[in-house]
Protein backbone atom coordinates (compact mmCIF):
# COMPACT_ATOMS: atom_id res chain seq x y z
CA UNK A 1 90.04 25.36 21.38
CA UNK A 2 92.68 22.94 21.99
CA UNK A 3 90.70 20.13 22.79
CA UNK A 4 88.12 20.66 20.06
CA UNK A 5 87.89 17.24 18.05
CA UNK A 6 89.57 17.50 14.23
CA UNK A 7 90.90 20.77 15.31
CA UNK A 8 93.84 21.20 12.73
CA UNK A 9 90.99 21.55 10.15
CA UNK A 10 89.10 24.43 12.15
CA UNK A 11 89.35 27.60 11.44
CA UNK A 12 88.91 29.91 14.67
CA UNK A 13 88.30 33.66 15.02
CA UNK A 14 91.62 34.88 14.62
CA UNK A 15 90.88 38.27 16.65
CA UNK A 16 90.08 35.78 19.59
CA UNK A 17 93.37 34.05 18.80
CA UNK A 18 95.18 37.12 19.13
CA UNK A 19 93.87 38.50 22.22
CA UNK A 20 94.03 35.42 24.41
CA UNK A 21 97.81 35.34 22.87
CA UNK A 22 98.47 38.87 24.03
CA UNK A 23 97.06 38.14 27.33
CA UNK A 24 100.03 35.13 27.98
CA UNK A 25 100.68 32.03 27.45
CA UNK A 26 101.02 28.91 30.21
CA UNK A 27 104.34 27.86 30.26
CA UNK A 28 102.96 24.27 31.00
CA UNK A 29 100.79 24.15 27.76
CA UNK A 30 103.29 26.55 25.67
CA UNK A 31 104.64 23.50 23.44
CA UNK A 32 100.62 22.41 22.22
CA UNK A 33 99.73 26.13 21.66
CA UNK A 34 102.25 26.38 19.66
CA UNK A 35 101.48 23.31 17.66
CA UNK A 36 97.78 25.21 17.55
CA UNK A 37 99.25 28.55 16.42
CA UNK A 38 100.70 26.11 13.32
CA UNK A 39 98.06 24.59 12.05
CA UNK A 40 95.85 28.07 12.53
CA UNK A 41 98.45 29.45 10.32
CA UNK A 42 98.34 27.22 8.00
CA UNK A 43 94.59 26.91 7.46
CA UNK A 44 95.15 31.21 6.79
CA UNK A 45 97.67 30.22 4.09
CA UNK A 46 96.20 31.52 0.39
CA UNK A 47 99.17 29.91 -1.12
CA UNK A 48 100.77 26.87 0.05
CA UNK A 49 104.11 27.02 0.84
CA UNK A 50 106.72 24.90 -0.91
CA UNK A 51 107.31 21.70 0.64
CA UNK A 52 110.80 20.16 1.28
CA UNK A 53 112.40 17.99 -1.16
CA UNK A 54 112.95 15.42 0.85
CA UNK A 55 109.52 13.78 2.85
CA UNK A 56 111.56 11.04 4.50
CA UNK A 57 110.35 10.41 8.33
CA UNK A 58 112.04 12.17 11.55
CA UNK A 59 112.84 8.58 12.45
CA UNK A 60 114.15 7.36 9.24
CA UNK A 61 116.32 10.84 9.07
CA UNK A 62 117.77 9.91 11.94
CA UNK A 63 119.44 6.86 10.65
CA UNK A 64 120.88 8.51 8.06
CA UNK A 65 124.44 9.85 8.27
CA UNK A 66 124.89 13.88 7.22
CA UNK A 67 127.82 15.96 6.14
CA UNK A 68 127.47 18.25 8.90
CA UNK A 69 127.73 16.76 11.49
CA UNK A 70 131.37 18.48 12.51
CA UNK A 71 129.56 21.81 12.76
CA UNK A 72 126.47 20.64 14.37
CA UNK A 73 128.85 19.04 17.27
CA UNK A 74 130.50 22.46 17.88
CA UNK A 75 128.04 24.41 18.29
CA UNK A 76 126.10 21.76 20.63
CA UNK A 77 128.58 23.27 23.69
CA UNK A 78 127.38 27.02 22.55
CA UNK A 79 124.23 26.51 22.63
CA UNK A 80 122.48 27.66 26.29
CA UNK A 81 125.78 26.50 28.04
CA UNK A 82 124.29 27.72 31.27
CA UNK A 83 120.76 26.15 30.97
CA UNK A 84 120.55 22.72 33.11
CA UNK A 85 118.77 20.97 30.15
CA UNK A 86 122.08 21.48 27.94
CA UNK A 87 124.57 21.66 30.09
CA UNK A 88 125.94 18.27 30.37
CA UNK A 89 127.96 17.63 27.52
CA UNK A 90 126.45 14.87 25.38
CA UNK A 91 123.67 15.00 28.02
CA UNK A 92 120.06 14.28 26.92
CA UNK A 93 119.60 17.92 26.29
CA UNK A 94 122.21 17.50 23.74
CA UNK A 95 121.88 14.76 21.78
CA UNK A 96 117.99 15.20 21.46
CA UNK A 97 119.05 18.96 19.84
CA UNK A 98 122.04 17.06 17.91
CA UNK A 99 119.53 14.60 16.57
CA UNK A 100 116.78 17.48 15.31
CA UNK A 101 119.61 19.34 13.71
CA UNK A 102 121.01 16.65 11.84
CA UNK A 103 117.80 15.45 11.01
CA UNK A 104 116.84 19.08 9.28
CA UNK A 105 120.46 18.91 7.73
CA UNK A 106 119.15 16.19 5.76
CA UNK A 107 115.63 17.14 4.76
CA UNK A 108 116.89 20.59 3.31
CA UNK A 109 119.98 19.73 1.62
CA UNK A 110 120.61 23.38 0.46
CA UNK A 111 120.38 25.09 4.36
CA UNK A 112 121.66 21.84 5.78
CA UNK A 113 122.92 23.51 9.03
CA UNK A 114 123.44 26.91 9.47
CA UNK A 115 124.75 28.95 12.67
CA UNK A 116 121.41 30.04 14.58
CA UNK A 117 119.36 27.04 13.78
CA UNK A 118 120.99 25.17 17.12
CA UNK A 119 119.30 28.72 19.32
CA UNK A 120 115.59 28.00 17.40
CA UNK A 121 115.79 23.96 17.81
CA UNK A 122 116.75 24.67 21.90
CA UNK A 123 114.05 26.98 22.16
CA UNK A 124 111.51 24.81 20.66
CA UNK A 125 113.24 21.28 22.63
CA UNK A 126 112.45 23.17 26.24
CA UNK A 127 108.26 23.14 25.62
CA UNK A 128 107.65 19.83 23.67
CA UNK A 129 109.01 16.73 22.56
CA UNK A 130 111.86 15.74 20.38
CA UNK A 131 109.93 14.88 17.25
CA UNK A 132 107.34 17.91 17.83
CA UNK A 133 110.09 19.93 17.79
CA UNK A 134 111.61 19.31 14.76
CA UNK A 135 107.62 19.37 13.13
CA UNK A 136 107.97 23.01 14.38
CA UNK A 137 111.50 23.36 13.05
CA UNK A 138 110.20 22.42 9.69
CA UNK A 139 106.92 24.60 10.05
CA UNK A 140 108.81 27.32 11.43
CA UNK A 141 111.49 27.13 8.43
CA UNK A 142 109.25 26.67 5.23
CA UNK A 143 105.85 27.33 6.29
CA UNK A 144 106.33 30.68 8.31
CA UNK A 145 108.84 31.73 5.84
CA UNK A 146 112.34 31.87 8.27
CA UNK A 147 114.27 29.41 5.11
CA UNK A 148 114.77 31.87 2.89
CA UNK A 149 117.29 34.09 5.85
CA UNK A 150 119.44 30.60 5.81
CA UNK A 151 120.17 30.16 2.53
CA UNK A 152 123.71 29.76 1.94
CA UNK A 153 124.06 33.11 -0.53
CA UNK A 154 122.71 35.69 2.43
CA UNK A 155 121.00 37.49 -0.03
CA UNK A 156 117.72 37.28 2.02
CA UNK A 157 119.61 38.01 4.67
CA UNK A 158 120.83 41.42 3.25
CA UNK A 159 117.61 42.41 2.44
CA UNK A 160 116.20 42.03 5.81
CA UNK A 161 118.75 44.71 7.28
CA UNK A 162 117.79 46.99 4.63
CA UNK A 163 114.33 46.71 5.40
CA UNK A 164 115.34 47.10 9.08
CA UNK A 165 117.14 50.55 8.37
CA UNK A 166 114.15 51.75 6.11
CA UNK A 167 111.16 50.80 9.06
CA UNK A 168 113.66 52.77 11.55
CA UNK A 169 113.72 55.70 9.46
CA UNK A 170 109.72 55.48 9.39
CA UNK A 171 109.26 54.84 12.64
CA UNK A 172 112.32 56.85 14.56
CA UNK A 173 113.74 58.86 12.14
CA UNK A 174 115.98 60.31 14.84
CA UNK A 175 117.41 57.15 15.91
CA UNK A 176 117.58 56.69 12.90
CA UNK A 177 120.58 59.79 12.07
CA UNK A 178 121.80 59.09 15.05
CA UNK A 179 123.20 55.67 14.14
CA UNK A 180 123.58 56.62 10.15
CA UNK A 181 126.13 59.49 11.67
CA UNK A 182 127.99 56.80 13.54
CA UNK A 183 127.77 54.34 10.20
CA UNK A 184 126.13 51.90 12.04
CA UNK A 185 123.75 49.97 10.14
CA UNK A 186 121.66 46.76 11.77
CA UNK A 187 124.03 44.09 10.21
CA UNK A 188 126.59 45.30 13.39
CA UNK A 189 123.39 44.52 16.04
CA UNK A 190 120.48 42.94 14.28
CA UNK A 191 121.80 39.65 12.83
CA UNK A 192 122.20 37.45 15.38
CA UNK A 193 118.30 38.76 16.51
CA UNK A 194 116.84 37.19 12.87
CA UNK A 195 119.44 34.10 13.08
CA UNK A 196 118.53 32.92 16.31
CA UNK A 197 115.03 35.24 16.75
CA UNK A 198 116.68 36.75 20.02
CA UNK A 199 117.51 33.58 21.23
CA UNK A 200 121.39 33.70 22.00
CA UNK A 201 121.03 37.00 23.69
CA UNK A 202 117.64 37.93 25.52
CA UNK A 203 115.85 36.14 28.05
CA UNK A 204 114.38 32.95 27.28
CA UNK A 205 110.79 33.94 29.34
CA UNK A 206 111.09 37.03 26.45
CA UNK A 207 112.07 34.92 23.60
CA UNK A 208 109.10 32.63 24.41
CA UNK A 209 107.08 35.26 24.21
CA UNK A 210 108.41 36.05 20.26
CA UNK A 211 107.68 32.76 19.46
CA UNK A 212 103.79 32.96 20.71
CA UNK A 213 103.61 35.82 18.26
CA UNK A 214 106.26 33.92 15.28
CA UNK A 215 103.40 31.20 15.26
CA UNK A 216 100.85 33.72 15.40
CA UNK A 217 102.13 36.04 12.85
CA UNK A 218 105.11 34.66 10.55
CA UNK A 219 108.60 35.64 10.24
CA UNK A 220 107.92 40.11 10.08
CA UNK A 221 107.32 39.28 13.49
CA UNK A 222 111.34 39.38 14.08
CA UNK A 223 111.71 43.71 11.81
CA UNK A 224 108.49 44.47 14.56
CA UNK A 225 109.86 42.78 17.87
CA UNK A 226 113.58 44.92 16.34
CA UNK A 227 111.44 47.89 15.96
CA UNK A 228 109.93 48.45 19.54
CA UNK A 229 113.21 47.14 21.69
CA UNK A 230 115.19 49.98 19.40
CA UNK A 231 112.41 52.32 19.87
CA UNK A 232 112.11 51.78 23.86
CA UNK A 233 115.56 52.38 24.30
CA UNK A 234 115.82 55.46 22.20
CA UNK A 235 116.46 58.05 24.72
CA UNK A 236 119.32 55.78 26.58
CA UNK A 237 121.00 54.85 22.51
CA UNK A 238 121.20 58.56 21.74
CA UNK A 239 122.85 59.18 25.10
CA UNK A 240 125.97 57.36 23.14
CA UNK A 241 127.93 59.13 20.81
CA UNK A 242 130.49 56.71 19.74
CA UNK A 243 129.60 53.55 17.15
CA UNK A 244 131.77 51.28 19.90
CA UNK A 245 129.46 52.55 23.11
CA UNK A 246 126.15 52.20 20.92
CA UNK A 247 126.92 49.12 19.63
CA UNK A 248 127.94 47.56 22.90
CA UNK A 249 124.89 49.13 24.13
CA UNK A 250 122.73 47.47 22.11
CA UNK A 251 124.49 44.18 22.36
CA UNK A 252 124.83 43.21 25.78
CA UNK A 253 122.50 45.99 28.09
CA UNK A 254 119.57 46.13 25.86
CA UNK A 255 118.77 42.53 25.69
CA UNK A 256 118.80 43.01 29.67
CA UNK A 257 114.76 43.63 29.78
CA UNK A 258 112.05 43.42 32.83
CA UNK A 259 108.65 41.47 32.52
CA UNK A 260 107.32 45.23 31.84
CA UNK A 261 109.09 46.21 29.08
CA UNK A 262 108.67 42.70 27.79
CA UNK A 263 104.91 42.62 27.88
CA UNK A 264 105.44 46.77 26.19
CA UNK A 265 106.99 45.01 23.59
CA UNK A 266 104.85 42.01 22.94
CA UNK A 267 101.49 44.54 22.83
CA UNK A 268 103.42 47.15 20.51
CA UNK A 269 104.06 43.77 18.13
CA UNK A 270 100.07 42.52 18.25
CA UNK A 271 99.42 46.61 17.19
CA UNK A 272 101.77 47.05 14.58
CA UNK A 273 101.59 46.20 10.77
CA UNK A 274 104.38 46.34 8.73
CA UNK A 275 103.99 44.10 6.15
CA UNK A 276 103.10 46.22 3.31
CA UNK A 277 106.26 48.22 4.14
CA UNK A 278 108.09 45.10 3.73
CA UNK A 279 106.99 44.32 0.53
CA UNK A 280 107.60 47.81 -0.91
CA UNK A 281 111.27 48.03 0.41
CA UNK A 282 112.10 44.23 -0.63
CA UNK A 283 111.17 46.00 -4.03
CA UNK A 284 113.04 49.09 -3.48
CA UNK A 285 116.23 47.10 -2.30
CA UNK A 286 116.74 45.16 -5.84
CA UNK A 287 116.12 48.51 -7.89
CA UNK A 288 118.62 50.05 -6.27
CA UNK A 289 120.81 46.95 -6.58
CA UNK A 290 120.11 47.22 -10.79
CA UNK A 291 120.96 50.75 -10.74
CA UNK A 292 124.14 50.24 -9.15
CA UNK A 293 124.76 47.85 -11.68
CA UNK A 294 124.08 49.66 -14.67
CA UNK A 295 125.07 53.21 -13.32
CA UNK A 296 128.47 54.06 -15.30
CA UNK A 297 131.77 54.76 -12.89
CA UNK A 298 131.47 58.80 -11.51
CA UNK A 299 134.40 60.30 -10.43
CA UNK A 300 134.95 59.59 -6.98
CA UNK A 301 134.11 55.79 -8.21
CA UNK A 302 136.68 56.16 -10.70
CA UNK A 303 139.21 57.84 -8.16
CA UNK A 304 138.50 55.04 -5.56
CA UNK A 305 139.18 52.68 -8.03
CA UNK A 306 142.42 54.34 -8.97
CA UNK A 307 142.85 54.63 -5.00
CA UNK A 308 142.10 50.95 -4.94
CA UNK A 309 145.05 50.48 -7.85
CA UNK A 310 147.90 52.21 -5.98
CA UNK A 311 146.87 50.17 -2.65
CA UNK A 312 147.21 46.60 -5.06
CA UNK A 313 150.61 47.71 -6.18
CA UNK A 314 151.45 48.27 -2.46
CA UNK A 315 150.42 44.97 -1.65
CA UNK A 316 152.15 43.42 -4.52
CA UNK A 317 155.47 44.88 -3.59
CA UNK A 318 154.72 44.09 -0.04
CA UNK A 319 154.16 40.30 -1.58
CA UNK A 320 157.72 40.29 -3.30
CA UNK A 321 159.40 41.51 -0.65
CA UNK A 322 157.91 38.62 1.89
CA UNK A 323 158.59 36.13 -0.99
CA UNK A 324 162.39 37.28 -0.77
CA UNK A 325 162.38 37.15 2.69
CA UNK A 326 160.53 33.61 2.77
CA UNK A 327 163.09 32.37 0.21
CA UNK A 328 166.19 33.84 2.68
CA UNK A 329 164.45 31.85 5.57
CA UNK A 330 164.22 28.61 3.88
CA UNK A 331 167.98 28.41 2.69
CA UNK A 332 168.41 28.96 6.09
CA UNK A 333 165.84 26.35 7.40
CA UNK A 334 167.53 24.37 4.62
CA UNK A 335 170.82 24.82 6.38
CA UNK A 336 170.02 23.84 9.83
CA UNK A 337 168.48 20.95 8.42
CA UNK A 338 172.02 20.01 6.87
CA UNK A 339 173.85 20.85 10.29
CA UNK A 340 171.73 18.61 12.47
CA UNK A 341 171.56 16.02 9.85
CA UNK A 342 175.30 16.06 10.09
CA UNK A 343 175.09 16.55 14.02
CA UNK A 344 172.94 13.40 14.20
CA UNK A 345 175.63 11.20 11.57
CA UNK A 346 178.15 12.30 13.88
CA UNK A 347 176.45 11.51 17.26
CA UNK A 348 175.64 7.55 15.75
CA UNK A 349 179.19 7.81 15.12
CA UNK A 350 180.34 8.14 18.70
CA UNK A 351 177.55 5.74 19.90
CA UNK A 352 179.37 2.71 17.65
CA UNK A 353 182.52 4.45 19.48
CA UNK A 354 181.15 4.01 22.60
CA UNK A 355 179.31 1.01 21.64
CA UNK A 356 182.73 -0.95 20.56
CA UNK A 357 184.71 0.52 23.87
CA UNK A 358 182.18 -1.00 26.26
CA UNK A 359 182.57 -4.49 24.55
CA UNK A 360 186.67 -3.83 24.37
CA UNK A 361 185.86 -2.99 28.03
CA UNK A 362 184.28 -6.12 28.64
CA UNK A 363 186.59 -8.58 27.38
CA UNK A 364 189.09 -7.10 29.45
CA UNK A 365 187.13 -7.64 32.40
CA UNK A 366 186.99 -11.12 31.41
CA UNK A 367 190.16 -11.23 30.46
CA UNK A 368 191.27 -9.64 34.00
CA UNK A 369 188.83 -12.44 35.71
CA UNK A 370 190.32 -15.41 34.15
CA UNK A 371 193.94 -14.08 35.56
CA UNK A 372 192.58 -13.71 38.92
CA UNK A 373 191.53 -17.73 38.73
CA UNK A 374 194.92 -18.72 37.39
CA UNK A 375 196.82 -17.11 40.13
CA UNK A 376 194.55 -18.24 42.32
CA UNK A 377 194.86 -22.39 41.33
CA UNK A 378 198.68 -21.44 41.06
CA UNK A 379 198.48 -20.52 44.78
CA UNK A 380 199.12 -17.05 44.06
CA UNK A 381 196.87 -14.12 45.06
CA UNK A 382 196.51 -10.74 43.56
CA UNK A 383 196.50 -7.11 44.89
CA UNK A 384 194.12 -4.72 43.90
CA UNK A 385 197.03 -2.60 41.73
CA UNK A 386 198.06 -5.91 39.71
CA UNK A 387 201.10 -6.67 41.74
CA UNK A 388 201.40 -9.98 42.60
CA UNK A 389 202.97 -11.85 46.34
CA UNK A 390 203.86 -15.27 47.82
């Protein structure tokens, strides 16, 4: 397939697709499958999606200067800090991943940069080419519909963890409790998973793997990959009873996975659908977000808000009485000021004192000198005391 001539205008069996996908991908030809999985996605696309605003080259983007490049630059160092490939400060590894985020900074003025993007452009740098991988940036960003999560309002972003909490309730309702009764919801765990699609935290032969299927099978891909690691580790997450041990739990041992469970994971992706699910709860999200809206105060609202009242007229108070103190502390700040000011006038003072004693000083050394020579023509010499002899 990925030598067949015109190919990016062929259409092949996606079922075949999937299952050699499944199976595994060579790492060696990772980078051009991917670039295959794009343009099969693509010719699959009923609606085209909207291009960006700005169809200026890779190369021209380059030579363009952007806004953010202060925030790219710091998060260069964060980005796989232990990977050879980035390591090296300003290394190669760097500055190609510097030049694809700057570049996508200025071809989507309204993301520009956003924390996460640096995880996705190192992921797609290690399998292909600097230029290919900001193509895949872009075709991973407006095509497979990942944009919308970067926006700068978060809205999208919101939404996704609500869908998140309703698919776990379908899927394991007890889990489900389990973390409602501990009021953890998946904006503690799950947002750095959609920001950097598992990149900053899992194992990059796993997050590989999420991108085969991302190219494959769009942006759900991220709720379905969420889905079956929570799932797996069900029995170990209920073991916790505390929302610190669950959450630290999910953060750090979780992502620690074995080719097994990684391959478990991959197949329970290619054999779940959830995108009809998605729909309907994107829906259900912003009714619920209108009825909060036009739902009149009840009367633990209205309590909170007098709740909310008494705590402002703490704060107020506690405002007044750090003004008072602030004012106390500069009139003494004011006052030290005046005391070294008048410290230093007096310190120049005794420098000119000093100043005019050494020159006295020295014209009485001179003076002293020219008495020694006189005595001495006169055929007189001196003692060291002054006194004078034949």
């Amino acid at each position: 397939m990925l030598g067949t001539p015109g190919r990016s205008k062929v259409k092949f069996d996606l079922d075949t697709i999937h299952a050699a996908v499944t199976q595994g991908v060579p790492r060696q030809h990772r980078g051009e499958i991917w670039k295959f999985l794009s343009e099969q996605y693509l010719l699959r696309q009923t609606v085209p999606s909207r291009p960006p605003s700005n169809s200026s080259p890779y190369k021209e983007l380059l030579k363009q200067l952007t806004s953010q490049q202060h925030a790219i630059l710091i998060d260069l160092g964060r980005t796989f800090p232990t990977h050879p490939y980035f390591q090296a400060q300003l290394g190669a590894g760097q500055l190609s991943l510097y030049n694809i985020l700057k570049a996508y900074s200025l071809l989507d003025p309204e993301v520009g940069y956003c924390q996460g993007l640096s995880f996705i452009a190192g992921v797609l740098l290690l399998h292909m080419g600097e230029e290919d991988a900001f193509n895949m940036l872009k075709f991973l960003m407006f095509d497979a519909g990942l944009r919308k999560q970067y926006r700068p309002d978060m809205i999208i972003l919101q939404i996704q963890m609500y869908q998140l909490s309703r698919l776990l309730h379908d899927y394991h309702r007890d889990l489900h409790s389990h973390l409602e009764q501990q009021e953890i919801g998946p904006s503690l765990y799950a947002t750095p998973w959609f920001l950097t699609l598992f990149a900053s935290h899992f194992p990059l032969g796993f997050v590989a793997r999420v991108f085969d299927m991302l190219f494959l099978q769009g942006s759900e891909v991220i709720f379905k990959v969420a889905l079956s690691l929570l799932g797996s580790h069900k029995p170990l997450i209920l073991q916790h009873d505390s929302l610190e041990s669950i959450v630290d739990f999910i953060k750090t041992t979780l992502p620690n996975l074995g080719l097994v469970q990684m391959e478990k994971t991959i197949n329970q992706v290619c054999e779940m659908d959830v995108s009809k699910q998605l729909q309907a709860y994107e829906v259900e999200y912003h009714v619920l977000q209108d009825e909060l809206l036009d739902t009149p105060p009840t009367l633990n609202q209205q309590q909170r808000a007098a709740q909310l009242e008494r705590t402002n007229q703490s704060l107020r108070q506690q405002n007044l009485d750090l003004l008072e103190e602030l004012q106390v502390s500069q009139a003494q700040v004011c006052s030290l000021e005046s005391r070294v000011e008048a410290l230093a006038k007096s310190e120049g003072r005794l420098k000119e004192q000093v100043s005019s004693l050494e020159e006295e000083k020295l014209k009485l050394v001179g003076t002293i000198t020219q008495l020694k020579n006189l005595l001495t023509s006169m055929g007189l010499s001196s003692s060291l005391d002054g006194q004078t002899v034949t």
